[in-house]
C-alpha atoms as a PDB file:
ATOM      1  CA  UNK A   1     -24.240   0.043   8.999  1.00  0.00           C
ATOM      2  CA  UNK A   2     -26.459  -2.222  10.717  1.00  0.00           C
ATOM      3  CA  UNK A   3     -26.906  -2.401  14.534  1.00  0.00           C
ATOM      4  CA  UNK A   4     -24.958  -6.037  14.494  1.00  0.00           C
ATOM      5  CA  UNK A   5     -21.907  -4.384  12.741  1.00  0.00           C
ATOM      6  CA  UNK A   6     -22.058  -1.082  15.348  1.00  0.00           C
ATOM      7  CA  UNK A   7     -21.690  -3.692  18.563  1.00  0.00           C
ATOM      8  CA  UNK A   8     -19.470  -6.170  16.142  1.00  0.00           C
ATOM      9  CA  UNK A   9     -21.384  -9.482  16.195  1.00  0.00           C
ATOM     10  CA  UNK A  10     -23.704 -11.839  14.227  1.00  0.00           C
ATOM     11  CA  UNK A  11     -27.202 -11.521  13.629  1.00  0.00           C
ATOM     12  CA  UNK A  12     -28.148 -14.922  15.502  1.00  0.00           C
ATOM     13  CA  UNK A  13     -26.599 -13.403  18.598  1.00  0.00           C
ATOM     14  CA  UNK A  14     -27.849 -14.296  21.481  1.00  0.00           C
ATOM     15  CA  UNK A  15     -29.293 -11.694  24.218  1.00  0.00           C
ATOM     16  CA  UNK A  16     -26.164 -12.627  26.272  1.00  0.00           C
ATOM     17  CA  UNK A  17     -23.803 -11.925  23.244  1.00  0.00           C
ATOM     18  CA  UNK A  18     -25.657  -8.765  22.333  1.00  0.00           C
ATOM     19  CA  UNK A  19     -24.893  -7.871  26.231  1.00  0.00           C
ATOM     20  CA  UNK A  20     -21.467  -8.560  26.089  1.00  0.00           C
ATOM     21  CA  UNK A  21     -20.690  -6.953  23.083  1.00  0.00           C
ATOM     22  CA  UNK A  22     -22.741  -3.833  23.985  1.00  0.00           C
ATOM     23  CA  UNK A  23     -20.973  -3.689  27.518  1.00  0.00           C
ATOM     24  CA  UNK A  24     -17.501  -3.676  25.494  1.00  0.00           C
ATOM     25  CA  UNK A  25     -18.013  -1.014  22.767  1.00  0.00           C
ATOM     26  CA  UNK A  26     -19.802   0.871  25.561  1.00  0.00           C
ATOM     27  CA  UNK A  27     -16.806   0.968  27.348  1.00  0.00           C
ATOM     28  CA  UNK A  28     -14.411   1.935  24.432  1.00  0.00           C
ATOM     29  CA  UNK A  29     -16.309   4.741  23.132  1.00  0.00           C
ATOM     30  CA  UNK A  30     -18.033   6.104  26.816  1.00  0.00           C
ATOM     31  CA  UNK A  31     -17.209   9.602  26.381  1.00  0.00           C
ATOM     32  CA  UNK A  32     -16.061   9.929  30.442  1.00  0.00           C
ATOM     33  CA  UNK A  33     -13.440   7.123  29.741  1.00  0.00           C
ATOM     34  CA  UNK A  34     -11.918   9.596  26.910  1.00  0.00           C
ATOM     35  CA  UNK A  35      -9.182  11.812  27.532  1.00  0.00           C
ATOM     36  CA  UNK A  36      -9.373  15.217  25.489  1.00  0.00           C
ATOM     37  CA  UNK A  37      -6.922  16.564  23.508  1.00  0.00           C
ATOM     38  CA  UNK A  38      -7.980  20.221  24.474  1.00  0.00           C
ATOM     39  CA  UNK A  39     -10.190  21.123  27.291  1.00  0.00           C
ATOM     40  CA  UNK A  40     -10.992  23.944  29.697  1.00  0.00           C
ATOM     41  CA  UNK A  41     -10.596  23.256  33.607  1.00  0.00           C
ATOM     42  CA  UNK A  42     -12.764  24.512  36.338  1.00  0.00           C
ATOM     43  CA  UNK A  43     -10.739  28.130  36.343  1.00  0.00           C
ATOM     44  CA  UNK A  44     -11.743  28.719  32.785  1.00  0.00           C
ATOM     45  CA  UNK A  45      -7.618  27.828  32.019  1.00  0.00           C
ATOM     46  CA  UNK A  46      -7.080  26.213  28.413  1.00  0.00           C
ATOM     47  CA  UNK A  47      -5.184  22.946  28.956  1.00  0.00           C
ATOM     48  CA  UNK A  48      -3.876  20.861  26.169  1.00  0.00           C
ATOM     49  CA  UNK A  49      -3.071  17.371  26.560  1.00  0.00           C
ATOM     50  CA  UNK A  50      -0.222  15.804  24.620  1.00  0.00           C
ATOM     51  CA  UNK A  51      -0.715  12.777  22.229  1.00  0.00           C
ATOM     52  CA  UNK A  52      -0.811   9.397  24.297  1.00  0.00           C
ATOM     53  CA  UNK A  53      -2.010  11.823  27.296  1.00  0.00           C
ATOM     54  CA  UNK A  54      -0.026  13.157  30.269  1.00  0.00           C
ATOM     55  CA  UNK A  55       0.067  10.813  33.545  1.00  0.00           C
ATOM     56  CA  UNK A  56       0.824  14.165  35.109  1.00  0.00           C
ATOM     57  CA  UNK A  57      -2.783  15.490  34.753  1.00  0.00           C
ATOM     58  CA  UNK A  58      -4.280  14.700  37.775  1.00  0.00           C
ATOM     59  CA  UNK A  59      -7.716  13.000  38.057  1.00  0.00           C
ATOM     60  CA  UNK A  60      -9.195  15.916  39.456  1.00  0.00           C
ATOM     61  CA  UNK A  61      -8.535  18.203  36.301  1.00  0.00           C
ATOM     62  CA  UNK A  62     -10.089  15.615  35.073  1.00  0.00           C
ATOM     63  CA  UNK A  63     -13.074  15.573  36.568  1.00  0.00           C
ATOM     64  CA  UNK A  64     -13.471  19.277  36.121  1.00  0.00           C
ATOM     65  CA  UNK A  65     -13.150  18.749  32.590  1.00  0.00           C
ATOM     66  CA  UNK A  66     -16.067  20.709  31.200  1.00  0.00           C
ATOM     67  CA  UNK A  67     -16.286  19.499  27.487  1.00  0.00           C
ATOM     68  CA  UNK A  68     -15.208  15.401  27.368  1.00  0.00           C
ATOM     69  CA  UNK A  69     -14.684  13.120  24.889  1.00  0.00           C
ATOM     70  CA  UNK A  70     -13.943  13.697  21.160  1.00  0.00           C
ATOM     71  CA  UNK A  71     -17.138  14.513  18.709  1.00  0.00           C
ATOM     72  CA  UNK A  72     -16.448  11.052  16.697  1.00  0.00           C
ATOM     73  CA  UNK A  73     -16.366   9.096  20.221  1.00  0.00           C
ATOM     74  CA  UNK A  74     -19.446  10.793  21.468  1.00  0.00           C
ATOM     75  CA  UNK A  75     -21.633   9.902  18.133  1.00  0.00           C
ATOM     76  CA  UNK A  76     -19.961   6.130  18.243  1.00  0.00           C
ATOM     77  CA  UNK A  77     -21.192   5.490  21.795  1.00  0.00           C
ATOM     78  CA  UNK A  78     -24.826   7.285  20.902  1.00  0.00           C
ATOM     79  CA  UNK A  79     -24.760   4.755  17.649  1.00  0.00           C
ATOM     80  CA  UNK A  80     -23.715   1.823  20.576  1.00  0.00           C
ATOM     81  CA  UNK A  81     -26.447   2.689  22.475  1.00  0.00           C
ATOM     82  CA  UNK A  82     -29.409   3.025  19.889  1.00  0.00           C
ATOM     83  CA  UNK A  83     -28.193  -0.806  18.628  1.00  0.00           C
ATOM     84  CA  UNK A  84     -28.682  -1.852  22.010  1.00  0.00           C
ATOM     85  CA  UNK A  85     -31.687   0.255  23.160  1.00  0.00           C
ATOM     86  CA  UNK A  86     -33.191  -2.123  19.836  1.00  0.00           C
ATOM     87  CA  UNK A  87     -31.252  -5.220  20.235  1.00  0.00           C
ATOM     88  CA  UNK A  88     -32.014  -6.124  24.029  1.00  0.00           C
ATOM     89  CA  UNK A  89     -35.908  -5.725  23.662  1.00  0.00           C
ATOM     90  CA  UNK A  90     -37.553  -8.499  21.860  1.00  0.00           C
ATOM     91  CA  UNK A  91     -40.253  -7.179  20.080  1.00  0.00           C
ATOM     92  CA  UNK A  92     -37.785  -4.491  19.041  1.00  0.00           C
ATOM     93  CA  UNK A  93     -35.375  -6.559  17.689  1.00  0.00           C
ATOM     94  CA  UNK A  94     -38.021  -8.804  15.399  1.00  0.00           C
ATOM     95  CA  UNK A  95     -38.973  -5.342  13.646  1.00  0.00           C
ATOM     96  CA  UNK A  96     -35.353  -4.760  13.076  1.00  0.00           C
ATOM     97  CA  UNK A  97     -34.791  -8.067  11.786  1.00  0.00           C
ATOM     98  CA  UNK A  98     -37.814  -7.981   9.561  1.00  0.00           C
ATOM     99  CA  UNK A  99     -37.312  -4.329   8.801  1.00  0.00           C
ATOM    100  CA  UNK A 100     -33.662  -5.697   7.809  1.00  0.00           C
ATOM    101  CA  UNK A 101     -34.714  -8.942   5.357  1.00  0.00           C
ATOM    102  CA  UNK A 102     -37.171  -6.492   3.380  1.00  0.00           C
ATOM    103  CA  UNK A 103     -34.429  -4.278   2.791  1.00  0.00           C
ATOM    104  CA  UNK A 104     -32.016  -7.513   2.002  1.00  0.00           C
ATOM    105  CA  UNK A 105     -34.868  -8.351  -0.299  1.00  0.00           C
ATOM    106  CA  UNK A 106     -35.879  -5.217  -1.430  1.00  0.00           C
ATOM    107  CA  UNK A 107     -31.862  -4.891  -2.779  1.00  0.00           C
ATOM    108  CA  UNK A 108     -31.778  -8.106  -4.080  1.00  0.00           C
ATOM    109  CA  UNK A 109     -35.195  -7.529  -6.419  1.00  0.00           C
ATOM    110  CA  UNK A 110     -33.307  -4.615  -7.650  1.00  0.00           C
ATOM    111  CA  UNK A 111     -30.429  -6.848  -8.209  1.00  0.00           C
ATOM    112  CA  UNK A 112     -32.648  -9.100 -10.459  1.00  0.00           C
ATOM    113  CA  UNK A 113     -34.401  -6.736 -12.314  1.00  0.00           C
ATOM    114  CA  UNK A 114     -31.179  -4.861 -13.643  1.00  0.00           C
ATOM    115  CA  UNK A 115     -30.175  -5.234 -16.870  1.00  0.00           C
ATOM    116  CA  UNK A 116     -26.220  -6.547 -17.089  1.00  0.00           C
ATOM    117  CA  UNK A 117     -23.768  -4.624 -18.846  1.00  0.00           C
ATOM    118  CA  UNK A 118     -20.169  -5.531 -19.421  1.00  0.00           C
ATOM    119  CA  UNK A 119     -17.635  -1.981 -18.526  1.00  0.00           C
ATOM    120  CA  UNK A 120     -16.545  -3.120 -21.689  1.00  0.00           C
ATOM    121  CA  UNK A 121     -19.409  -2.953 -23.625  1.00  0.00           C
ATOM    122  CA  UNK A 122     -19.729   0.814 -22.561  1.00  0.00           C
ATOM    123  CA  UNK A 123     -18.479   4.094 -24.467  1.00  0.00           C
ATOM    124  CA  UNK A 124     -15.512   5.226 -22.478  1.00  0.00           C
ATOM    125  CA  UNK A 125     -14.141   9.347 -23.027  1.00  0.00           C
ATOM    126  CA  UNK A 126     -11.853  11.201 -21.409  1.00  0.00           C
ATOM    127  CA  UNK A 127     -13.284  14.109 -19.707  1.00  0.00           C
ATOM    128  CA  UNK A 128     -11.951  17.070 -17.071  1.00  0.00           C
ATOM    129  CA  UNK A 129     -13.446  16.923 -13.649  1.00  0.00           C
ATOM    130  CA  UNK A 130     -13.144  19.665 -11.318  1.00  0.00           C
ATOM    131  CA  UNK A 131     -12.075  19.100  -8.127  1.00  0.00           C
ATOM    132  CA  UNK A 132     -12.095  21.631  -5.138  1.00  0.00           C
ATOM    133  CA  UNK A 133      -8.657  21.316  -2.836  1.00  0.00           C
ATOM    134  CA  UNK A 134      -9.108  21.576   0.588  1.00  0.00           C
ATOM    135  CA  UNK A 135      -6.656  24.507   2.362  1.00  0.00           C
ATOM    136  CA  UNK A 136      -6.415  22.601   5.747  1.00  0.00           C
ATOM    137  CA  UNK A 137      -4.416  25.787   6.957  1.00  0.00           C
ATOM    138  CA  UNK A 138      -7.661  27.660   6.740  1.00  0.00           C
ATOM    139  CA  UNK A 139     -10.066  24.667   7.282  1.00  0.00           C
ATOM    140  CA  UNK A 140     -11.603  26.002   4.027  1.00  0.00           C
ATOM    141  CA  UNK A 141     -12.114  24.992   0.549  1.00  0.00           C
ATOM    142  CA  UNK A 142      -9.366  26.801  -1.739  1.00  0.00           C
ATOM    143  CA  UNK A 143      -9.756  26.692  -5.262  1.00  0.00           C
ATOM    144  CA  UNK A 144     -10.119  24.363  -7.909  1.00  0.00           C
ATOM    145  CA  UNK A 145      -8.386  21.853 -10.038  1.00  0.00           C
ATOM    146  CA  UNK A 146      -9.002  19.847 -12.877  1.00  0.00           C
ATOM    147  CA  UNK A 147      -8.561  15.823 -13.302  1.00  0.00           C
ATOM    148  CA  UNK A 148      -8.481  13.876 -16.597  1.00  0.00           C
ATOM    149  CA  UNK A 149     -10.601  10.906 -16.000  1.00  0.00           C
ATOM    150  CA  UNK A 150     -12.691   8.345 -18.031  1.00  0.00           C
ATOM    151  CA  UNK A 151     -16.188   8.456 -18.129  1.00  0.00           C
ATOM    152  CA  UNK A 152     -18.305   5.272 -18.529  1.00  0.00           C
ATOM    153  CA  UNK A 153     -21.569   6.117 -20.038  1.00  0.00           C
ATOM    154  CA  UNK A 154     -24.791   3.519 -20.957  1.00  0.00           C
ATOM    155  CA  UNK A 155     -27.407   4.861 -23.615  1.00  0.00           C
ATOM    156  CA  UNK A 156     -30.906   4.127 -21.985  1.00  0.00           C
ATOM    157  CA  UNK A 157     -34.011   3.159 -23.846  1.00  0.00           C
ATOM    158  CA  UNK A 158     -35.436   6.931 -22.905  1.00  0.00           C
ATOM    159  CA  UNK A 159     -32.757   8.668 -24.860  1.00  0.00           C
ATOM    160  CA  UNK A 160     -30.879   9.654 -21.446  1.00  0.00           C
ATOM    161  CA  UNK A 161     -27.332   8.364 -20.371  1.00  0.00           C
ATOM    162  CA  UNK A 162     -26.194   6.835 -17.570  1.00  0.00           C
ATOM    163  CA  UNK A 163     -23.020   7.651 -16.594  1.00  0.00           C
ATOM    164  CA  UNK A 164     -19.935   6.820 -13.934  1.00  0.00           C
ATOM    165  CA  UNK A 165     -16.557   8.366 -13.276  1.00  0.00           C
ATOM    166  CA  UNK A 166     -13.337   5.670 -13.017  1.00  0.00           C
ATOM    167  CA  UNK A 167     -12.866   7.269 -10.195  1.00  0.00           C
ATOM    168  CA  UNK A 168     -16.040   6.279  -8.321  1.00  0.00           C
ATOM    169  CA  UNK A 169     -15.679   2.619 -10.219  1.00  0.00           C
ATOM    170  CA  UNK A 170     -12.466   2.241  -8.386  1.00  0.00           C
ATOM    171  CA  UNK A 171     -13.898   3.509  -5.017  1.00  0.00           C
ATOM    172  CA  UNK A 172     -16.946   0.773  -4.904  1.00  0.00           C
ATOM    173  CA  UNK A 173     -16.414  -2.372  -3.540  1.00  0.00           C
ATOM    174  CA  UNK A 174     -16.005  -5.011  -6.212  1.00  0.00           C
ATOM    175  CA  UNK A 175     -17.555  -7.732  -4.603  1.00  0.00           C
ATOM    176  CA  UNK A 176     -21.060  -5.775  -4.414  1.00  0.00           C
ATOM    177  CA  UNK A 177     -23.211  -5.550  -7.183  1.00  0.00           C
ATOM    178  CA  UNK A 178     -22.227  -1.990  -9.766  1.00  0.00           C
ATOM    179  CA  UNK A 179     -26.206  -0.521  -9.561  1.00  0.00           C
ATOM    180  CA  UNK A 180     -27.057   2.761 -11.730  1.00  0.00           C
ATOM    181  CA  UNK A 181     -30.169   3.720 -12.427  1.00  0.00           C
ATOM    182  CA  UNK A 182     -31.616   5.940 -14.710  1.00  0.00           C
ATOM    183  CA  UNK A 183     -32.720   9.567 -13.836  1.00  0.00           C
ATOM    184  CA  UNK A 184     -35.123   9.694 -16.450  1.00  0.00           C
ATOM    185  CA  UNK A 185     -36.782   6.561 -16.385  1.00  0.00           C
ATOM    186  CA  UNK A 186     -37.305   3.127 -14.795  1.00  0.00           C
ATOM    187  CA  UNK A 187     -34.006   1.406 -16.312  1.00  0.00           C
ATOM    188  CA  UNK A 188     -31.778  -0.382 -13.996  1.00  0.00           C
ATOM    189  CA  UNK A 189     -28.517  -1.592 -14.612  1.00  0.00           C
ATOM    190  CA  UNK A 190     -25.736  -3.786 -13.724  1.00  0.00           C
ATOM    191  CA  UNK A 191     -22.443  -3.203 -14.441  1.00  0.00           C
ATOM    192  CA  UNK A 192     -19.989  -6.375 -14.991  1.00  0.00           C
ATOM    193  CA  UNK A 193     -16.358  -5.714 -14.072  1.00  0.00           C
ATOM    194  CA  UNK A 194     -14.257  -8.336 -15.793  1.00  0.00           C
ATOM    195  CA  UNK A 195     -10.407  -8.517 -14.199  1.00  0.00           C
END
């Protein structure tokens, strides 16, 4: 995720944009403006808050709140404030930007140098995947279990295979390219996903 998509606006922002949007996402994700769902107050007492919060908790609790805002909220504000730390500064933000189109291009070269393959064009088997279940009563993983899926698999020039699971087909986004490489060797490829 780019710094743009963290603070939600176009690249040809404008410093005053960049402010603006900074200031808002700064204030969503500020880990003072979050309310807890747990937390311990100045007496050491164990206080749970109910979904939606409690009006009743009084804003000095509050303040004595020793451990604020939610883990997620706390890295989303750190991610707001490293995009603006780099956005606001000038000479900061043309090395992004430049840092940015190399990697645009660097994609795109990769893009162009793959070698297109139709799905349909590639051997397709059934094969038994093991998947581990999660036990969320024990916050643990439990024990395994076994999927039919299909496998897609490409013979490379090196005598290797390059393979991919339906299931991680189905979880790219279409609209991107399909990229595999191969672990043995130099090949690239493309896959072509025909509706």
């Amino acid at each position: 995720m780019t710094h743009y998509e963290i603070l939600s606006i176009s690249e040809n922002a404008s410093l005053s944009e960049i402010k603006a949007a900074h200031r808002r996402k700064a204030l969503l994700y500020h880990p003072d403006r979050q309310l807890p769902q747990r937390f311990t107050d100045h007496d050491g007492i164990i206080v749970d808050v109910p979904a939606g919060g409690d009006k009743r908790i009084s804003s000095q609790i509050l303040a004595k709140c020793r451990n604020g805002g939610d883990k997620e909220s706390v890295l989303k504000f750190e991610e707001v404030q490293l995009a603006w730390e780099c956005l606001r500064d000038p000479e900061k933000k043309q090395m992004y930007d430049d840092s940015l189109k190399r990697r645009r291009e660097r994609e795109t070269a990769i893009v162009h140098k793959a070698a297109c393959v139709n799905l349909s064009d590639m051997e397709c088997e059934l094969c038994d995947v093991e998947l581990e279940e999660e036990d969320h009563n024990l916050g643990n993983s439990g024990k395994a279990k076994s999927e039919t899926q299909n496998i897609y698999s490409y013979s490379c020039r090196c005598g290797d295979r390059i393979e991919i699971l339906e299931e991680e087909l189905n979880e790219l986004n279409q609209e991107d390219p399909i990229i595999l490489d191969c672990s043995s060797c130099s090949l690239v490829i493309q896959i072509i996903v025909r509706s």
